[in-house]
N, C-alpha and C. Protein backbone atom coordinates (compact mmCIF):
# COMPACT_ATOMS: atom_id res chain seq x y z
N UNK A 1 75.95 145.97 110.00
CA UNK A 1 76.96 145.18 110.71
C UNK A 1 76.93 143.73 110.25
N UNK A 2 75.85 143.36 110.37
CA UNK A 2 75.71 141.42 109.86
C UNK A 2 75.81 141.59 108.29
N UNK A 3 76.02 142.54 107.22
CA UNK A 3 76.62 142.51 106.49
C UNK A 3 77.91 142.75 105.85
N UNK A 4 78.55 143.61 106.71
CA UNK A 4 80.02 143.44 106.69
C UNK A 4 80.87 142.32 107.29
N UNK A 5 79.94 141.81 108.40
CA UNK A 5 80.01 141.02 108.78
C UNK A 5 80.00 139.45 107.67
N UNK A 6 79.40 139.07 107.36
CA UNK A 6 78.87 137.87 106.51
C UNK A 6 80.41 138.60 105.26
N UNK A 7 80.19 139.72 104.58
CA UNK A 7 81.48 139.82 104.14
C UNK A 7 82.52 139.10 103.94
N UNK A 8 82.98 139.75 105.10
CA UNK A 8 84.43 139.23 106.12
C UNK A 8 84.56 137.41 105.90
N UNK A 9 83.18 137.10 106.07
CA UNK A 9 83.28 135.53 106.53
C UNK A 9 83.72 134.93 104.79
N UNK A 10 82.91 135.61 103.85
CA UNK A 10 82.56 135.36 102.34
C UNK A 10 84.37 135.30 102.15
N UNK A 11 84.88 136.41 102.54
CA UNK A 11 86.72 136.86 102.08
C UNK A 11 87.45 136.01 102.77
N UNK A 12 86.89 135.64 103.75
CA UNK A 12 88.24 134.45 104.93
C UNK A 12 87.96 133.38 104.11
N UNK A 13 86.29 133.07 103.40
CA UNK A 13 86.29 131.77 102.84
C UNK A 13 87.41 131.33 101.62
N UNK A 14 87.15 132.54 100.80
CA UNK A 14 87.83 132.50 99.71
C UNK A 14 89.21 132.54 99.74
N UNK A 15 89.57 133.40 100.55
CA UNK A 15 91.34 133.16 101.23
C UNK A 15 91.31 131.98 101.37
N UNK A 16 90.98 131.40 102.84
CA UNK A 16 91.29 129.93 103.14
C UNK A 16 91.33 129.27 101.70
N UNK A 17 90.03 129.34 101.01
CA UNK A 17 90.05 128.28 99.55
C UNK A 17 91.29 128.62 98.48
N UNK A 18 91.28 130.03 98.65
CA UNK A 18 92.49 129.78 97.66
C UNK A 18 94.17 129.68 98.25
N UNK A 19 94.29 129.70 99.84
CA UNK A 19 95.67 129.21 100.22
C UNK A 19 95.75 127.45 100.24
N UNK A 20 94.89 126.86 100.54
CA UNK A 20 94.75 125.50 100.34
C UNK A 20 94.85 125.31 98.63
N UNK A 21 94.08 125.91 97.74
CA UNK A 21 94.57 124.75 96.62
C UNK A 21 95.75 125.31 95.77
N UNK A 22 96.74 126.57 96.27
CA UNK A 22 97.80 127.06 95.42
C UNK A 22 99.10 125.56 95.90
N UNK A 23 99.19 125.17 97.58
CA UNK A 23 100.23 124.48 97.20
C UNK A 23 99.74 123.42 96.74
N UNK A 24 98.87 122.70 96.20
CA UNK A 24 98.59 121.62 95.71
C UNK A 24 99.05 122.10 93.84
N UNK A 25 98.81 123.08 93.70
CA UNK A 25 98.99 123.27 92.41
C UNK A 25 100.67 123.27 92.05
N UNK A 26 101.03 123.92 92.89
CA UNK A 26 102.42 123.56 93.27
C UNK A 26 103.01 122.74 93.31
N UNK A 27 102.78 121.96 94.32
CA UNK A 27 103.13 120.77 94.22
C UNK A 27 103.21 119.91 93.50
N UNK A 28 102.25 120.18 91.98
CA UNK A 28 101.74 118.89 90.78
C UNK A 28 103.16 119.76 90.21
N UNK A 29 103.05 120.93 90.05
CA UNK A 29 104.23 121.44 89.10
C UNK A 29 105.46 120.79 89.84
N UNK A 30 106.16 120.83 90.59
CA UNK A 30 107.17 120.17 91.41
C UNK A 30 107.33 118.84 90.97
N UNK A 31 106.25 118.10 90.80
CA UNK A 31 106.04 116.75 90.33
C UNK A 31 106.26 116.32 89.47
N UNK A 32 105.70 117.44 88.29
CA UNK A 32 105.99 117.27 86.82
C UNK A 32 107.40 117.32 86.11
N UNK A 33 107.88 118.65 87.45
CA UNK A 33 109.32 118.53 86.77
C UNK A 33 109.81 117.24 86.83
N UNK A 34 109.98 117.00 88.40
CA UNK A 34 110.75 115.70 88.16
C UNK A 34 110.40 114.18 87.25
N UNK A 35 109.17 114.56 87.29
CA UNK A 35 108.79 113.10 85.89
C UNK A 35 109.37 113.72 84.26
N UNK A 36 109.65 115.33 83.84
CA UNK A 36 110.84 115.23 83.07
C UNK A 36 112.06 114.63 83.68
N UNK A 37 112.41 115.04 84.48
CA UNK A 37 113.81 114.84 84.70
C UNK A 37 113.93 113.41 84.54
N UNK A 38 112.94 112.56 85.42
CA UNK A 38 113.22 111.06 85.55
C UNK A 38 112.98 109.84 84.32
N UNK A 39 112.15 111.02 83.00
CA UNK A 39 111.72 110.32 81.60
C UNK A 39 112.99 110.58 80.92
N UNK A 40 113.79 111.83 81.13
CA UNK A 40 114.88 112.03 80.79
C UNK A 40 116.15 111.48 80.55
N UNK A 41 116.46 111.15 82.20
CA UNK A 41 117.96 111.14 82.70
C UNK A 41 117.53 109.13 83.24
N UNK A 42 116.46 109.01 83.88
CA UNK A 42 116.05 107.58 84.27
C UNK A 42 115.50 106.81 83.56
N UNK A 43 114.57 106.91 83.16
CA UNK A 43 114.21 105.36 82.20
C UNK A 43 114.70 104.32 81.46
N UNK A 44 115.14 105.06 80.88
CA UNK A 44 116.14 104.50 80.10
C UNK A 44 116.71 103.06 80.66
N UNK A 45 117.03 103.05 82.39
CA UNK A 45 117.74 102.21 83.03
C UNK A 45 116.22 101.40 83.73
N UNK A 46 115.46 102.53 84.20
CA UNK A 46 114.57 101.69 85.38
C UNK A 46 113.38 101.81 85.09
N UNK A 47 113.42 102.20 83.68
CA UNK A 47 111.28 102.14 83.17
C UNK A 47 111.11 102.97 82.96
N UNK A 48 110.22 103.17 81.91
CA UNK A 48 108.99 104.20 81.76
C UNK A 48 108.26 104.37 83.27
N UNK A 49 107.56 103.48 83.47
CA UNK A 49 106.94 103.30 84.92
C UNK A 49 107.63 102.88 86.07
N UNK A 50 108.92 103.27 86.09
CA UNK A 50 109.85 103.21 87.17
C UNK A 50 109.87 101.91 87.56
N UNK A 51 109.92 100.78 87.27
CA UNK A 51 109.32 99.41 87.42
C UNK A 51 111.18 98.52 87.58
N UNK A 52 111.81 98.96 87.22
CA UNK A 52 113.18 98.19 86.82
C UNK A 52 113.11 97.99 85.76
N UNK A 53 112.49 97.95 84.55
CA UNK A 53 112.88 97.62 83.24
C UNK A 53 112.88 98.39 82.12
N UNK A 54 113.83 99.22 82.08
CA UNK A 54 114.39 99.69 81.00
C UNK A 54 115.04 99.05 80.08
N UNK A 55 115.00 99.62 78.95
CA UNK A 55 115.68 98.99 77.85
C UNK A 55 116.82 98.48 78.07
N UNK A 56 117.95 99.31 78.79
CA UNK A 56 119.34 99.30 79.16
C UNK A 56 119.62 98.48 80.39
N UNK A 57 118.40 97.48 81.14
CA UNK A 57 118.39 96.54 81.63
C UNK A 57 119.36 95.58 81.81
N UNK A 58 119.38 94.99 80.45
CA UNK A 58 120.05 94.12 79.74
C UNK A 58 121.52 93.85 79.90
N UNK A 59 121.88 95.41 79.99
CA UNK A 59 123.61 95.19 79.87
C UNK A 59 124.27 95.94 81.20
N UNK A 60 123.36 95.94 81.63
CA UNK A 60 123.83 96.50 83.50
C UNK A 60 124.18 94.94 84.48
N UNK A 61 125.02 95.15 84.73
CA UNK A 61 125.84 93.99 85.88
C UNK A 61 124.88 93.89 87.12
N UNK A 62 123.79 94.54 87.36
CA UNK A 62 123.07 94.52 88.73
C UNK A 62 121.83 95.24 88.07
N UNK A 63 120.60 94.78 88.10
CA UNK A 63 119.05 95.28 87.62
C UNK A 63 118.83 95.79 88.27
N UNK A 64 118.72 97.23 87.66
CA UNK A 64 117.58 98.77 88.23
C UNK A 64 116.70 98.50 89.27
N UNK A 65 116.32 99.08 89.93
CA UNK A 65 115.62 98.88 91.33
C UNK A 65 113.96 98.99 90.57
N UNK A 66 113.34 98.43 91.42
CA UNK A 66 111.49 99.11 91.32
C UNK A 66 111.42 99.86 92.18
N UNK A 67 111.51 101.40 91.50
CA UNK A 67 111.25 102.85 92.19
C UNK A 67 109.92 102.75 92.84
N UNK A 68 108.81 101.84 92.51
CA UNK A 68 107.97 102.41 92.96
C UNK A 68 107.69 101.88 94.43
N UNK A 69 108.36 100.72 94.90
CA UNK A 69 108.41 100.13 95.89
C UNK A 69 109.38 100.55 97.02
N UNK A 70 109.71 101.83 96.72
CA UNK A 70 111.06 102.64 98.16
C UNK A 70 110.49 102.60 99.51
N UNK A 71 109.14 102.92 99.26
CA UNK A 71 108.32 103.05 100.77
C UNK A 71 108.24 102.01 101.64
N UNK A 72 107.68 101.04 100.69
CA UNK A 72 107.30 99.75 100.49
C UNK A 72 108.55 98.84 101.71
N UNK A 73 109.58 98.96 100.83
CA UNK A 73 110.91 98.25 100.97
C UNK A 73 111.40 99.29 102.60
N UNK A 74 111.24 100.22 102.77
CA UNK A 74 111.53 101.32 103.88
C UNK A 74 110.21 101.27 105.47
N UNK A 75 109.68 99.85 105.21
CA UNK A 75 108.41 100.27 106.47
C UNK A 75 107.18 101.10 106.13
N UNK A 76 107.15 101.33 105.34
CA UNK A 76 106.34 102.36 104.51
C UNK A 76 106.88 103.91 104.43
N UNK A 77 107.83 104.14 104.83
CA UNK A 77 108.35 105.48 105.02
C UNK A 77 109.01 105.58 103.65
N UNK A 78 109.05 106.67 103.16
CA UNK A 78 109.41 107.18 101.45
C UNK A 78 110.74 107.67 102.26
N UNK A 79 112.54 106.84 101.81
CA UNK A 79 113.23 107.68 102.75
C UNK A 79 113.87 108.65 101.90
N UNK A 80 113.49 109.73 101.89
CA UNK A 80 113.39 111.11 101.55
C UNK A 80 114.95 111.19 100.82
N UNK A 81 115.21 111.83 101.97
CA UNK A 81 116.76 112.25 102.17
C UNK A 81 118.04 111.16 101.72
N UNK A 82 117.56 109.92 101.82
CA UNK A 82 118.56 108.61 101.47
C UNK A 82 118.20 108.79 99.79
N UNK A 83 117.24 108.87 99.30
CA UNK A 83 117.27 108.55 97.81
C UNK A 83 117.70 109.85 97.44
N UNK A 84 117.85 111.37 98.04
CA UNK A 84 118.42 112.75 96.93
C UNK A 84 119.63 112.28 97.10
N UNK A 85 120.45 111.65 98.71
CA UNK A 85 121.58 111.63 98.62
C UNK A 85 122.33 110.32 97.43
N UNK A 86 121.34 109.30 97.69
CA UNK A 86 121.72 108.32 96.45
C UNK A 86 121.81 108.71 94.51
N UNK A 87 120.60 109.57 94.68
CA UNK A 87 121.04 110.17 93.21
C UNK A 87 121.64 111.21 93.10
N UNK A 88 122.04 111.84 94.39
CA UNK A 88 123.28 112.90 93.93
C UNK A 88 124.64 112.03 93.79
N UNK A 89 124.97 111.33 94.61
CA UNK A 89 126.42 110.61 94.12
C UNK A 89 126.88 110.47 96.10
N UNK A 90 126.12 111.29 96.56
CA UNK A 90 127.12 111.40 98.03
C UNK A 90 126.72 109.83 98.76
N UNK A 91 125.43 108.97 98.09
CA UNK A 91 125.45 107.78 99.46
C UNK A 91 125.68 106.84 98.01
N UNK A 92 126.47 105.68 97.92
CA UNK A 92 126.30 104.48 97.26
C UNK A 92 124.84 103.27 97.09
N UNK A 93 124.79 102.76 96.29
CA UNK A 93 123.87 102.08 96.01
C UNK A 93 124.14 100.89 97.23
N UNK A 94 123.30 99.99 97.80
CA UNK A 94 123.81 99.11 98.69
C UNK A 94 123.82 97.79 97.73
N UNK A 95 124.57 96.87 97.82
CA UNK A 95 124.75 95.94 96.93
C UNK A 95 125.30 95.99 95.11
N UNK A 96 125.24 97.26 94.85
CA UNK A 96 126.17 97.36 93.92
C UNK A 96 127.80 97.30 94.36
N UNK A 97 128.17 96.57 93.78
CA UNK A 97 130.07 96.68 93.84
C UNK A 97 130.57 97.90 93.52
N UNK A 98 130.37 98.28 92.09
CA UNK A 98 131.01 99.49 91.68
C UNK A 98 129.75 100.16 91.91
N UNK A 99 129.53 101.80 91.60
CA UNK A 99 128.39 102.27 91.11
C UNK A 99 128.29 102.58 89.82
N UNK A 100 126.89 101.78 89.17
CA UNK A 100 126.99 102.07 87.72
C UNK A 100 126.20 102.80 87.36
N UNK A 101 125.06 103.57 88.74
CA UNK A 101 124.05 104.79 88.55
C UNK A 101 124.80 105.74 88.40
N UNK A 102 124.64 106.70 87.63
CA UNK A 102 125.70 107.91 87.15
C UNK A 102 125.30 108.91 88.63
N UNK A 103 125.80 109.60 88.94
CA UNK A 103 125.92 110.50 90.03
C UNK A 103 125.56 111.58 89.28
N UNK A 104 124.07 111.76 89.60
CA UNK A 104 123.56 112.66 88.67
C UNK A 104 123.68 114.27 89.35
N UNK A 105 123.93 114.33 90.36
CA UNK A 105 124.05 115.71 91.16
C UNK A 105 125.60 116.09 90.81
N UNK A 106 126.59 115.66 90.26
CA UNK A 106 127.66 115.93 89.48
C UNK A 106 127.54 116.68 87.48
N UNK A 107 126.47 115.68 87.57
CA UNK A 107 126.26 116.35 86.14
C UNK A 107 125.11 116.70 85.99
N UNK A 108 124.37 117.17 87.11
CA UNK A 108 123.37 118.70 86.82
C UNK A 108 123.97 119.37 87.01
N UNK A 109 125.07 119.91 88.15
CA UNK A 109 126.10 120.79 87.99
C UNK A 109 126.80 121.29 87.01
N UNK A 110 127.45 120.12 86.33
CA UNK A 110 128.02 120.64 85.12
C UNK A 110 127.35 121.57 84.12
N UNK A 111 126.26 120.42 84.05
CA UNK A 111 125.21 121.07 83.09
C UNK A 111 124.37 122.85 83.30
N UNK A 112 124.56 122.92 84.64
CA UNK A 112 124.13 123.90 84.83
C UNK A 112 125.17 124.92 84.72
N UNK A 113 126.72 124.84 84.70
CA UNK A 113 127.49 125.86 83.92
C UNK A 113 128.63 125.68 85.40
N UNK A 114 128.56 124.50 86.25
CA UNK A 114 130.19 124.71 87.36
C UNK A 114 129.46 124.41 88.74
N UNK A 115 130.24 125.09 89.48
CA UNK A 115 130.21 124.51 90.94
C UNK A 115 130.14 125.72 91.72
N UNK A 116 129.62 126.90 91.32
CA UNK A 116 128.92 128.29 91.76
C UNK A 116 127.70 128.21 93.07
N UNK A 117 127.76 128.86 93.23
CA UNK A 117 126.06 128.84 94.18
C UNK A 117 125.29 128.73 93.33
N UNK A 118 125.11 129.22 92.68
CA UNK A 118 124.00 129.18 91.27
C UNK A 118 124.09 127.91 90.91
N UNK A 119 125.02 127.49 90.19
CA UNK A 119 124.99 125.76 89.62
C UNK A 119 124.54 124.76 91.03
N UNK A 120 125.26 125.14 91.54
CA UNK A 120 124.63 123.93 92.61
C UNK A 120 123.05 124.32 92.91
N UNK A 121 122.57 125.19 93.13
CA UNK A 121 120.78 125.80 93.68
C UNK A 121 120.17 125.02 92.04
N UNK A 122 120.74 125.45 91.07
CA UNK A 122 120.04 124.60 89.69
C UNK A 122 119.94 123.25 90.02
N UNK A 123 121.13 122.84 90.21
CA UNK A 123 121.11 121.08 90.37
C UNK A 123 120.89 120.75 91.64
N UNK A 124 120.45 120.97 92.71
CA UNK A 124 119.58 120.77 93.97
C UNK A 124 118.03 120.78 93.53
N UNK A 125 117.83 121.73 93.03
CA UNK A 125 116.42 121.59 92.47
C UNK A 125 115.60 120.65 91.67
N UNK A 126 116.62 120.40 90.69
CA UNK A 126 116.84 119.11 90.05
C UNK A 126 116.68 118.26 89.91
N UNK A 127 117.30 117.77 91.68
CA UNK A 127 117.41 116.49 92.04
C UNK A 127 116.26 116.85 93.03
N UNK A 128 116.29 117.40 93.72
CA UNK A 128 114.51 117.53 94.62
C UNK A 128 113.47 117.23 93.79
N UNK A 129 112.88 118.00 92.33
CA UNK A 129 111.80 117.69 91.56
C UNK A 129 112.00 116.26 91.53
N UNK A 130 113.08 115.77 90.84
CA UNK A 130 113.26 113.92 91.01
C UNK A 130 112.47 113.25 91.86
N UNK A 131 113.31 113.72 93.20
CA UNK A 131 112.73 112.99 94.43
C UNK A 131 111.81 112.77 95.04
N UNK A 132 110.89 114.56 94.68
CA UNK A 132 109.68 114.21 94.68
C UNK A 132 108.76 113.69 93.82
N UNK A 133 109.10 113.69 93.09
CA UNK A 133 108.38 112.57 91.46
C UNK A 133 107.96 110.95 92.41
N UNK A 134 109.32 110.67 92.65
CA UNK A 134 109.82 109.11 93.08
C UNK A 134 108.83 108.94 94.47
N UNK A 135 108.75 110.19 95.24
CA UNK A 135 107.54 109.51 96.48
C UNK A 135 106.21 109.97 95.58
N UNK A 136 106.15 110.70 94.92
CA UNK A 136 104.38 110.84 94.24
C UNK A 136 104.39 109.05 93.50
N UNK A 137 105.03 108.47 93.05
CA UNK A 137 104.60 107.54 92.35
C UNK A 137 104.83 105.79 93.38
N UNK A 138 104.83 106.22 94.66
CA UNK A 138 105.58 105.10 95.58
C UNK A 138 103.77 104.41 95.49
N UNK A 139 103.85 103.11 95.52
CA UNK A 139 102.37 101.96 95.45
C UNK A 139 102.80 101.82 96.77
C-alpha cells in the first residue's frame, strides 16, 4: 500500500511538473512569433529594440512611440486590448493627425488570402503573437 501509494505521489509530482512548465514553453513560442512579426513588419519604424528609433524615423511626420514603455505610460498596466486594437487599424493613434502606422490587421488579412474565417483566425493570431511580444518586452 505505502508503495503504490508513494507511486501515485511520484505521478501527481511529475504531472503537476510537467503541466506547469508546458505553458511556459508555450508561451516563449507565442513570444517568438511575435518578435518575428515585430522584426518584420515594426522596426523598421520603432527599433530593433522597440525604442522609437528606426531607421524610417527620419521621414515620419510624428516619431514612433517607445514600445517598451506602454505599461509604464498606462499606470503600470500593459493595455492589452488598446494596443491589438491600435495595430489592427480599429482604434487610432492618439496625437497622430492622419494615421501613418499601417493598419496591420488589414494586411495580415490580405496576406493571409481575404476576409474568410480562416484569413481573419490567421491575422488575429498575428496580431496577438505581436501583442504579446510588446508586453514580454514592457521595462
Amino acid at each position: 500500500m505505502a508503495r503504490s501509494q508513494t507511486l501515485m505521489v511520484a505521478l501527481a509530482i511529475f504531472f503537476i511538473a510537467g503541466v506547469i512548465e508546458r505553458p511556459a514553453a508555450q508561451e516563449m513560442e507565442v513570444v517568438t512569433g511575435g518578435e518575428i512579426e515585430y522584426q518584420n513588419n515594426c522596426a523598421v519604424c520603432h527599433g530593433v529594440n522597440a525604442r522609437g528609433d528606426g531607421i524610417m524615423r527620419r521621414f515620419l511626420t510624428i516619431a514612433p512611440s517607445n514600445l517598451t514603455q506602454l505599461a509604464k505610460k498606462n499606470g503600470g498596466e500593459f493595455p492589452f486590448w488598446q494596443i491589438y486594437r491600435t495595430i489592427d487599424g480599429r482604434e487610432t493613434v492618439r496625437g497622430h493627425g492622419s494615421r501613418e502606422m499601417p493598419i496591420w490587421g488589414d494586411r495580415f488579412r490580405v496576406q493571409a488570402g481575404g476576409n474568410d474565417s480562416g484569413s481573419r483566425a490567421q491575422a488575429a493570431g498575428r496580431l496577438l503573437g505581436l501583442v504579446f511580444y510588446l508586453q514580454y518586452i514592457q521595462e
